[in-house]
Every structure is written in C-alpha cells, then in structure tokens.
N, C-alpha and C. Protein backbone atom coordinates (compact mmCIF):
# COMPACT_ATOMS: atom_id res chain seq x y z
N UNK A 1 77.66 109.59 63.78
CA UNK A 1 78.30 110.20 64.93
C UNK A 1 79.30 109.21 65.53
N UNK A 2 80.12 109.66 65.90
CA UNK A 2 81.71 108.76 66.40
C UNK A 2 81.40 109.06 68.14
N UNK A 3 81.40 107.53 68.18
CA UNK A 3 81.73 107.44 69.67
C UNK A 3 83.19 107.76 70.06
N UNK A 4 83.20 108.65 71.29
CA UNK A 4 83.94 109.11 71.79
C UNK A 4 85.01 108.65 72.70
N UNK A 5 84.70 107.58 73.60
CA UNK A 5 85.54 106.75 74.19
C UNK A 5 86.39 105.95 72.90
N UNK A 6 85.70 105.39 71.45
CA UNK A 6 86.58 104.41 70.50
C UNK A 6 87.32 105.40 69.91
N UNK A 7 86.61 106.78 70.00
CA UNK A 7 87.82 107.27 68.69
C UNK A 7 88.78 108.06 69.27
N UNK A 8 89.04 107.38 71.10
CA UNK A 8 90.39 108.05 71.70
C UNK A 8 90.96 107.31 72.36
N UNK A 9 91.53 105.77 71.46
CA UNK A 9 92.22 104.66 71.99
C UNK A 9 93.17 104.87 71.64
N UNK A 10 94.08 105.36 70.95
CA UNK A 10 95.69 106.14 71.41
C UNK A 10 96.19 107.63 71.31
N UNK A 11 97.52 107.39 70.54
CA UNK A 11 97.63 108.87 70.61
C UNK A 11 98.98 108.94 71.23
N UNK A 12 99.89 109.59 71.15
CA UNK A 12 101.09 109.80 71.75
C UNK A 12 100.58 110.67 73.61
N UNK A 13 101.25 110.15 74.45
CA UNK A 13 101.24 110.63 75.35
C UNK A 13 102.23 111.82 75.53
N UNK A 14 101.36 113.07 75.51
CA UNK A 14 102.49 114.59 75.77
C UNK A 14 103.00 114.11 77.13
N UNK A 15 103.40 115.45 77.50
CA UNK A 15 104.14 115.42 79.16
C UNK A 15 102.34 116.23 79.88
N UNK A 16 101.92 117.09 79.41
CA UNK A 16 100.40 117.37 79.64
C UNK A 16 99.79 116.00 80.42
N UNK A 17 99.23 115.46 79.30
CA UNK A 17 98.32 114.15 79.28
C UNK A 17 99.24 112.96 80.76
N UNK A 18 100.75 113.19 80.51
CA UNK A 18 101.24 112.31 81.54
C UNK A 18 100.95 112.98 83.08
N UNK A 19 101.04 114.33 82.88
CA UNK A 19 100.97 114.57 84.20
C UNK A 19 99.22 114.42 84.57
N UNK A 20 98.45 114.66 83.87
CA UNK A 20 96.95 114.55 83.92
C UNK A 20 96.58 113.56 84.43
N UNK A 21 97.45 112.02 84.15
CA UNK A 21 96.70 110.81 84.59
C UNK A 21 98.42 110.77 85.98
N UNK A 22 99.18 110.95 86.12
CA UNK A 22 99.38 111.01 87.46
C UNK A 22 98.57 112.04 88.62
N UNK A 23 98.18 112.85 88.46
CA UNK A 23 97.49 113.40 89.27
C UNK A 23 96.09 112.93 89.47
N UNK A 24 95.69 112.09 88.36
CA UNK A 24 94.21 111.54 88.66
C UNK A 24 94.42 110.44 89.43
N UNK A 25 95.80 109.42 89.45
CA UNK A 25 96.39 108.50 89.87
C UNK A 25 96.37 109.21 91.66
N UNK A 26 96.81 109.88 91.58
CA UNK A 26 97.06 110.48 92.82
C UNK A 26 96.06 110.75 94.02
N UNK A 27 95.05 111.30 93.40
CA UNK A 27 93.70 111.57 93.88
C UNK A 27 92.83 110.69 94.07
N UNK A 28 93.04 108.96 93.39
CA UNK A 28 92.11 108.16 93.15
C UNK A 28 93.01 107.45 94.39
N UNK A 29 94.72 107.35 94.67
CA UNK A 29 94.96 106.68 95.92
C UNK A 29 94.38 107.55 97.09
N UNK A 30 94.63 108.60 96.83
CA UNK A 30 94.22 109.90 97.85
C UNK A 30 92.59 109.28 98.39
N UNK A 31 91.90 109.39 97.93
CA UNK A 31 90.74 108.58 98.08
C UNK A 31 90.32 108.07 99.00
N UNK A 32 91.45 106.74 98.24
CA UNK A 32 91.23 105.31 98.66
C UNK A 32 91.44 104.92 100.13
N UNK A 33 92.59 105.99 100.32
CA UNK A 33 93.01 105.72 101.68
C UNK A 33 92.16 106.71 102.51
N UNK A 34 91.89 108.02 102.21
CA UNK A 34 90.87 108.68 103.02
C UNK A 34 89.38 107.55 103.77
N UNK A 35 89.06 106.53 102.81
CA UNK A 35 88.42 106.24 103.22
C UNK A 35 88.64 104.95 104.31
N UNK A 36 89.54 104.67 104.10
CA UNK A 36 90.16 103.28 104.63
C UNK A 36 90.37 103.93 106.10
N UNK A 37 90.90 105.45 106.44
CA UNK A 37 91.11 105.64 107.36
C UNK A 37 89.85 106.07 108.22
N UNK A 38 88.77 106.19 107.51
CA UNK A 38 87.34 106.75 108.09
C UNK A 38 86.71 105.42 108.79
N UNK A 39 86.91 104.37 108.05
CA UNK A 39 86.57 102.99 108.62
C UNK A 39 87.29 102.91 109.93
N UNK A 40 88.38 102.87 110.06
CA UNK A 40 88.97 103.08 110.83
C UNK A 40 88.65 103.71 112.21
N UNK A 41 88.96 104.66 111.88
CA UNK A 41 88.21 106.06 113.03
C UNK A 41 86.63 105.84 113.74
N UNK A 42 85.97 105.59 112.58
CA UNK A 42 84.46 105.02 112.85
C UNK A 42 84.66 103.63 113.84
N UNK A 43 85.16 103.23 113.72
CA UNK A 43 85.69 102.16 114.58
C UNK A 43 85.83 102.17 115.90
N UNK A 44 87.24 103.01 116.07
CA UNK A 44 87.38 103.40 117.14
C UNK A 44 86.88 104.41 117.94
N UNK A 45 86.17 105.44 117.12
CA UNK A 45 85.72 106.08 118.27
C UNK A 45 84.13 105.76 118.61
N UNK A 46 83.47 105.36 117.56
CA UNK A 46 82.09 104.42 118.08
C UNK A 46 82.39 103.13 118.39
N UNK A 47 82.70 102.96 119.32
CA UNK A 47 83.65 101.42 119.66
C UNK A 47 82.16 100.78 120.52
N UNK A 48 81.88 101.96 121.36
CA UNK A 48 81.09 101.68 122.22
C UNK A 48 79.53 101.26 121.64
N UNK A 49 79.93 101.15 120.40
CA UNK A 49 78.36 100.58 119.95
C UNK A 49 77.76 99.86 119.43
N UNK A 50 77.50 98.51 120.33
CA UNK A 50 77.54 97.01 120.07
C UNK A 50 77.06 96.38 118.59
N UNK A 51 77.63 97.44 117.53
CA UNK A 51 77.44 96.88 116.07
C UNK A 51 78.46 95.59 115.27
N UNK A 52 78.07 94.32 115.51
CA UNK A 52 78.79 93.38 114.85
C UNK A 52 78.91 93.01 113.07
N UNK A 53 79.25 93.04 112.33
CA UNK A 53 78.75 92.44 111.23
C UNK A 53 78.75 90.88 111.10
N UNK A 54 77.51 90.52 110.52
CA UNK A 54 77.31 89.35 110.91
C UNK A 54 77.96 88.42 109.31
C-alpha cells in the first residue's frame, strides 16, 4: 500500500490546485488574525479582572 502524503510530492500545479492553496492561505491568515483580535478584546473588555500572567 502507497503512502499517500509520498506519492503526492509533485505534480504540475493547475490554476484549480493554485486557487485551492490560496484560499487555504487565506483562511489560515483569516484565522490567525481572528484570533489575535479575540486576545485582544478579551483584554479589554475583562480589563477589570486582576489576571496577570506571571
């Protein structure tokens, strides 16, 4: 049996496959920053709650 991740190390990139990993690109910054801004928010609006990290 053929592992599946080795036996799909190239391959011509269609315009398909390009747009597939920009949109995963997209969603994975999409993310990144959703969460960056939750830290954030959590922040400020529980401000009032004497949690330090030590």
């Amino acid at each position: 049996m053929r592992c599946m991740v080795c036996s799909n190390k190239g391959g011509k990139y269609g315009v398909i496959r390009i747009l597939q990993t920009a949109i995963n690109t997209a969603v994975l910054v999409s993310m990144l920053c959703l969460a960056y801004s939750g830290i954030v928010m959590s922040r400020y609006v529980f401000g009032f709650i004497p949690a330090k990290a030590k």
